[in-house]
Protein backbone atom coordinates (compact mmCIF):
# COMPACT_ATOMS: atom_id res chain seq x y z
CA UNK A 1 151.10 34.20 89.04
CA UNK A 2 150.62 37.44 87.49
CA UNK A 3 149.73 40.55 89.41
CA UNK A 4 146.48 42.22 87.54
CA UNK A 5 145.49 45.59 87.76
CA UNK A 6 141.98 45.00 89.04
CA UNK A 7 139.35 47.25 89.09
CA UNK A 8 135.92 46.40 90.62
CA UNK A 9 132.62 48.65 89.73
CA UNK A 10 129.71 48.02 91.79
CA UNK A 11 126.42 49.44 92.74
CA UNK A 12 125.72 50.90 95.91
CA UNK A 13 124.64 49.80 98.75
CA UNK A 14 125.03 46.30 100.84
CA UNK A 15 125.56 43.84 97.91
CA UNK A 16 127.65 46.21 95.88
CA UNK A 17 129.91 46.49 99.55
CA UNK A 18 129.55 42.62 100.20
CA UNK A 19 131.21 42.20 96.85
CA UNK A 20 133.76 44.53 97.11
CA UNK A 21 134.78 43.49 100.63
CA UNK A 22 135.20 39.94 99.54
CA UNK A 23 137.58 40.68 96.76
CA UNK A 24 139.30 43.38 98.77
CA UNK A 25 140.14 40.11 101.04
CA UNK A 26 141.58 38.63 98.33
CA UNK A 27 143.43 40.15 95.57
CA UNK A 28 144.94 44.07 95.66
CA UNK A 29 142.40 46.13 93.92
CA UNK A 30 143.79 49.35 92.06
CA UNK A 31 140.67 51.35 92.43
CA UNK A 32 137.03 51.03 92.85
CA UNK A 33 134.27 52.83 91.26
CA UNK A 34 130.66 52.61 93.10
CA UNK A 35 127.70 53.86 91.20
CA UNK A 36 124.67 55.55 92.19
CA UNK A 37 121.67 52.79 91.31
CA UNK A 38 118.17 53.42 90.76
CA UNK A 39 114.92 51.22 90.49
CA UNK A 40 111.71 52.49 89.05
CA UNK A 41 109.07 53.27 92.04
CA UNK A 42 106.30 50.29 91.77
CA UNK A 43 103.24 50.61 91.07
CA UNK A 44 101.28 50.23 94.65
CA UNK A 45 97.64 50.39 94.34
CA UNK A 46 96.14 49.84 98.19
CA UNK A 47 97.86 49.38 101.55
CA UNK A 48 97.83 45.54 101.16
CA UNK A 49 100.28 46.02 98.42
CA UNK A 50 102.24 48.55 100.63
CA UNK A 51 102.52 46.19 103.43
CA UNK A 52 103.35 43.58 100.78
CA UNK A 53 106.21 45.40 99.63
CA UNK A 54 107.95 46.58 102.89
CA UNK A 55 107.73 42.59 104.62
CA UNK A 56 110.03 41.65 101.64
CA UNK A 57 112.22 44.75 101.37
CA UNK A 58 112.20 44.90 105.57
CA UNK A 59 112.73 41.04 106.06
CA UNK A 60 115.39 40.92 103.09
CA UNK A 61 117.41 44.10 104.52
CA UNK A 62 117.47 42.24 108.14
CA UNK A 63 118.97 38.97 106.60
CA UNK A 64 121.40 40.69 104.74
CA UNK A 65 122.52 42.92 108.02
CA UNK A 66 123.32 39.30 109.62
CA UNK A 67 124.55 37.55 106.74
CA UNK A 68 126.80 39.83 104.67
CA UNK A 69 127.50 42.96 106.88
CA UNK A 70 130.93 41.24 108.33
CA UNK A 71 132.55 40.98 105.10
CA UNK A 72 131.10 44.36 103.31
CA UNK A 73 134.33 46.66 104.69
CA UNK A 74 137.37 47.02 102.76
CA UNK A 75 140.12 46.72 105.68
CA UNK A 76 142.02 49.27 107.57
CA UNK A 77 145.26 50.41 105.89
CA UNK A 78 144.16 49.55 102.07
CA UNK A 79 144.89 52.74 100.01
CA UNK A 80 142.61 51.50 97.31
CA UNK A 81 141.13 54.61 95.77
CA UNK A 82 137.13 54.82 95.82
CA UNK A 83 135.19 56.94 93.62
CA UNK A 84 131.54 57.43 93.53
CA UNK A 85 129.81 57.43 90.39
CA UNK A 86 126.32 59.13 89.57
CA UNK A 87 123.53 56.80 88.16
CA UNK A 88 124.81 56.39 84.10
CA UNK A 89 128.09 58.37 85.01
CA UNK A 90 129.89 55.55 83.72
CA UNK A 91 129.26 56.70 80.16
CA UNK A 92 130.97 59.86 81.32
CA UNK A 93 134.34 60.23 79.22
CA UNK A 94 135.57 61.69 82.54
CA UNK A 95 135.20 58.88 84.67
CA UNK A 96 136.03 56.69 81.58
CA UNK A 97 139.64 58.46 81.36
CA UNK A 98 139.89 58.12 85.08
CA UNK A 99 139.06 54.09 84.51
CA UNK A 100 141.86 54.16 82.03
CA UNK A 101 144.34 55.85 83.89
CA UNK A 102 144.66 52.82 86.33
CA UNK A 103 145.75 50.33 83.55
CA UNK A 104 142.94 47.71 84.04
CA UNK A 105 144.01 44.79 83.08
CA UNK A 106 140.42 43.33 84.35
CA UNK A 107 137.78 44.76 85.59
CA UNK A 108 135.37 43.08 87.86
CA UNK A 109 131.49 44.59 87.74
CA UNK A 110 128.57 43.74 89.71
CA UNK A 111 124.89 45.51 90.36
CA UNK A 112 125.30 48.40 87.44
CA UNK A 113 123.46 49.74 84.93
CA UNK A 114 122.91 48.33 81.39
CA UNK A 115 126.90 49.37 79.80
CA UNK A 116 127.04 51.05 76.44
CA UNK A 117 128.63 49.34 73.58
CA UNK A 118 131.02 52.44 73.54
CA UNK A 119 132.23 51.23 77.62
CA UNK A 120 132.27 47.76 76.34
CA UNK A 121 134.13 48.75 73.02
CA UNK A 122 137.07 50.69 75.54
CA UNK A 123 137.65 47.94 77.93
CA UNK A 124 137.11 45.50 74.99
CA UNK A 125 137.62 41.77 76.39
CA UNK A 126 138.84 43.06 79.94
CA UNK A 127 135.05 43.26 81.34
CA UNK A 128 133.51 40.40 83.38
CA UNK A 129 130.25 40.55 85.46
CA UNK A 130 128.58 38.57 88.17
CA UNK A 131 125.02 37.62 87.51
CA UNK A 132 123.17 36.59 90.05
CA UNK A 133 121.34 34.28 88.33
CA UNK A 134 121.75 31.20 85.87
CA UNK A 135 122.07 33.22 82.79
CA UNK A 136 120.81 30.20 80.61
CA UNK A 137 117.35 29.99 82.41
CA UNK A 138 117.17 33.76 83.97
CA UNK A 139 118.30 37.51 82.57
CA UNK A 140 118.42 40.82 83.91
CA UNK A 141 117.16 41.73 86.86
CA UNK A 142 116.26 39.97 90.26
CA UNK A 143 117.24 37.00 89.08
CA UNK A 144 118.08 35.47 92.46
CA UNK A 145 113.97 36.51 93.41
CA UNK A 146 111.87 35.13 89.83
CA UNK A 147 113.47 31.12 90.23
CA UNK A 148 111.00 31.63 93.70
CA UNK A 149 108.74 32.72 92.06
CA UNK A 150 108.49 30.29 89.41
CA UNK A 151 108.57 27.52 91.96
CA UNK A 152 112.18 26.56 90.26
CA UNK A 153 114.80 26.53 92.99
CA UNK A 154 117.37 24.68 91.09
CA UNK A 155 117.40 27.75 88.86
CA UNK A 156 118.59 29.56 91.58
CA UNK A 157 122.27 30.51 91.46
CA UNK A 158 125.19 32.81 89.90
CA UNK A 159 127.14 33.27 86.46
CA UNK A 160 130.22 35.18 85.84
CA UNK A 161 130.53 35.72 82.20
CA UNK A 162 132.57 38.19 79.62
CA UNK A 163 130.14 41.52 78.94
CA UNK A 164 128.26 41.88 75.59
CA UNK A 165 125.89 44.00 74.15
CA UNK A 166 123.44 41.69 75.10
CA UNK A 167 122.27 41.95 78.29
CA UNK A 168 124.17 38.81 80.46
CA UNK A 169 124.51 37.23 76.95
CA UNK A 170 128.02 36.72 76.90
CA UNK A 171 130.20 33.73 76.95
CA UNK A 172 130.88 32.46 80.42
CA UNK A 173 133.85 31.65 83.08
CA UNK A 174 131.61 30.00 85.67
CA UNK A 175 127.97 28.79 86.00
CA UNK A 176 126.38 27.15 89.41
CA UNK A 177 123.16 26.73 91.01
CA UNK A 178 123.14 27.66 95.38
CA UNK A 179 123.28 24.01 97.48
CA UNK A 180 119.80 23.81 99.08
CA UNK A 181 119.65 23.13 102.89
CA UNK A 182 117.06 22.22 104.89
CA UNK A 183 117.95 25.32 106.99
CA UNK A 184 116.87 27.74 104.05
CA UNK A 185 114.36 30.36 104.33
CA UNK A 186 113.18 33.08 101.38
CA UNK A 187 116.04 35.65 102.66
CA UNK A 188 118.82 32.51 102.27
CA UNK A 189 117.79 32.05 99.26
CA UNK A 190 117.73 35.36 97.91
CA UNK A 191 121.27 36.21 99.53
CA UNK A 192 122.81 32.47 98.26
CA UNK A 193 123.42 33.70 94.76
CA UNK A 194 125.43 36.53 95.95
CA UNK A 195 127.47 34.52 98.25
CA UNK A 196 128.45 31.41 95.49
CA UNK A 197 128.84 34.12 92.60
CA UNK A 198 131.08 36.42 94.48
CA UNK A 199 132.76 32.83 95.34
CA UNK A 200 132.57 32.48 91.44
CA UNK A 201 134.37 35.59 90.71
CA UNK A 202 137.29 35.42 92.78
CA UNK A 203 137.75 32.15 91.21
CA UNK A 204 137.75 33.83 88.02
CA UNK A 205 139.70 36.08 88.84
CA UNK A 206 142.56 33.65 89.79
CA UNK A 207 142.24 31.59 86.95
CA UNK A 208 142.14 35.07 84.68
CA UNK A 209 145.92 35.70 86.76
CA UNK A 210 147.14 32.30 85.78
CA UNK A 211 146.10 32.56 82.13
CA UNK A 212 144.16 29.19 82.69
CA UNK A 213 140.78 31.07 81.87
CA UNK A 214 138.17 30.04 79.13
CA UNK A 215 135.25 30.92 78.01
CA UNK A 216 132.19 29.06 76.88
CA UNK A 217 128.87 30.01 75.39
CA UNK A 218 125.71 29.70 77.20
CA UNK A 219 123.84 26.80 76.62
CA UNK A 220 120.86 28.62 76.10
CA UNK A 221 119.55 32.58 76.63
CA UNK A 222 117.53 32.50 79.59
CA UNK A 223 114.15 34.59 80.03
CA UNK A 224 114.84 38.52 80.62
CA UNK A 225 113.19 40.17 83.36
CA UNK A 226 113.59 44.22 83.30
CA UNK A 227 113.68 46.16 86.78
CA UNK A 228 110.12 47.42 85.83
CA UNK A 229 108.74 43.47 86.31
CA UNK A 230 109.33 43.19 89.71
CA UNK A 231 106.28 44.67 91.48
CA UNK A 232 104.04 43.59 94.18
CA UNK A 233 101.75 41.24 92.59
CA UNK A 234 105.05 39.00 92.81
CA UNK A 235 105.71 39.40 96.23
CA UNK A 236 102.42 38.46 97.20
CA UNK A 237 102.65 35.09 95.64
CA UNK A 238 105.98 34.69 97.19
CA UNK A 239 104.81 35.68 100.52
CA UNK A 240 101.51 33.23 100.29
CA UNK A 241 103.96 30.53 99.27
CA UNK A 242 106.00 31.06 102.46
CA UNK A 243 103.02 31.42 104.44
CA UNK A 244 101.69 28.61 103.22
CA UNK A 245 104.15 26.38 103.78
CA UNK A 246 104.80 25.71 100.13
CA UNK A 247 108.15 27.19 99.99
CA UNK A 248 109.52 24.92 102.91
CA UNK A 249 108.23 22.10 101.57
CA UNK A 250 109.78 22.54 98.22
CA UNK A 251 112.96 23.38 99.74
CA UNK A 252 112.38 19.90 101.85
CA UNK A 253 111.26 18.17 98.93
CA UNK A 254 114.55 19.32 96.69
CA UNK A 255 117.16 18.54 99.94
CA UNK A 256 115.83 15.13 99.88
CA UNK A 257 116.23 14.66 96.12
C-alpha cells in the first residue's frame, strides 16, 4: 500500500483536535496546519435568549469533554510538525509555499473557512473534506444541528467528498447517516456526525493509498445554511423539543422503525 504524504488542516478547537487525533492514530501525518476560526456574534435580544444560547453551547462543550477529549491528542514521540494558521491565512502564499514544501500527496481538511478557487486550483484534485452533514439534504454550516431542527434525524450524518468551488458541492468518497440508539440525547446527536465522518475519512484515506478510490456525484445539492443562520431563535425550538419530550420520542419512534 502506498505511503501518502498526508497533510490534515483543521479548525481549532475540540473537533478540529478530535479529528486530528484520530488520524494521527492511524496513518503518519507529514504536517498539520490548524486555523484560527471565527463565527459571527448572534444576535441576542433579552436574557431568555442569553440563557438560551449558553444551555446549548454549555451542555454541548460538556458532552464533547466526555466523548471526544480521549482521542483529541496526537501521541507522545510523533514529530509531526504543527503550524497555526490565522483566520483566512490559508490564502497566504506563505503558508501556501509552506503547504507545498511537504509534497502533499492528499490533504485531509475539516472545520475551515470557505477555500479560494486559487487554494483549490494549487492542490488541484489532492483536497478532500469532511462534512458533517449529508451534503445531498444539508450544506454549510451546522449541519449536524439544522436535521434537529427540522425534526429530520435520518438526515443526520457525515460526507467526505473532493473540494469545489461550490461550497460541499463536490463529488463524493463516502456518504452515511449516524445509527440512532435509544440511548441518544441532543449532545449524541450533535457529536455522532463527527465520530462516523472522521470514521469516513480514514476510510478514505485508505482506499485513496490503495488507489481503489472513486468518486461519485451527489445525488442532489442539499439546502445551504451560512454561519450567520444559526442564532437563538433555533435553539429555542430545539431546547422546547427536548424539553418537551418530542426529541426522545422521535429518536424512540426512528429506533423502532
Amino acid at each position: 500500500m502506498k505511503l501518502l504524504n498526508l497533510v490534515v488542516i483543521a479548525g481549532e478547537g475540540l473537533q478540529g483536535d478530535y479529528f486530528i487525533g484520530r488520524l494521527s492514530r492511524q496513518f503518519p501525518l507529514s504536517a498539520v496546519f490548524i486555523e484560527s476560526t471565527h463565527y459571527p456574534p448572534p444576535i441576542i435580544n433579552n436574557a431568555e435568549e442569553r440563557a438560551d444560547w449558553d444551555w446549548f453551547f454549555e451542555r454541548r462543550n460538556s458532552y464533547e469533554q466526555s466523548a471526544l477529549v480521549e482521542q483529541t491528542h496526537i501521541e507522545a514521540g510523533n514529530r509531526t510538525p504543527i503550524i497555526n494558521v490565522a483566520r483566512g491565512g490559508l490564502e497566504n502564499g506563505d503558508i501556501q509555499r509552506q503547504i507545498l514544501t511537504f509534497s502533499p500527496d492528499l490533504i485531509a481538511i475539516f472545520n475551515t473557512g470557505v477555500l479560494s478557487q486559487n487554494f483549490i486550483e494549487i492542490f488541484s484534485g489532492n483536497i478532500i473534506n469532511l462534512h458533517v452533514g449529508l451534503a445531498d439534504k444539508y450544506r454549510g454550516s451546522s449541519c449536524n444541528f439544522w436535521p434537529i431542527h427540522n425534526r429530520d434525524l435520518k438526515g443526520l450524518g457525515a460526507t467526505v467528498h473532493q473540494v469545489s468551488a461550490e461550497i460541499d458541492g463536490g463529488d463524493y468518497f463516502a456518504r452515511e447517516a449516524i445509527e440512532l440508539e435509544a440511548s441518544d440525547c441532543l449532545q449524541s446527536l450533535i457529536a455522532k456526525p463527527l465520530i462516523k465522518g472522521t470514521t469516513l475519512m480514514a476510510r478514505t484515506i485508505r482506499d485513496w493509498q490503495g488507489g481503489e478510490i472513486k468518486a461519485a456525484p451527489l445525488p442532489a445539492k442539499g439546502k445551504l445554511y451560512l454561519k450567520k443562520d444559526f442564532q437563538p431563535a433555533a435553539i429555542r425550538k430545539v431546547r422546547e423539543m427536548e424539553r418537551s419530550g418530542e426529541l426522545q420520542s422521535m429518536i424512540s419512534n426512528q429506533v423502532r422503525d
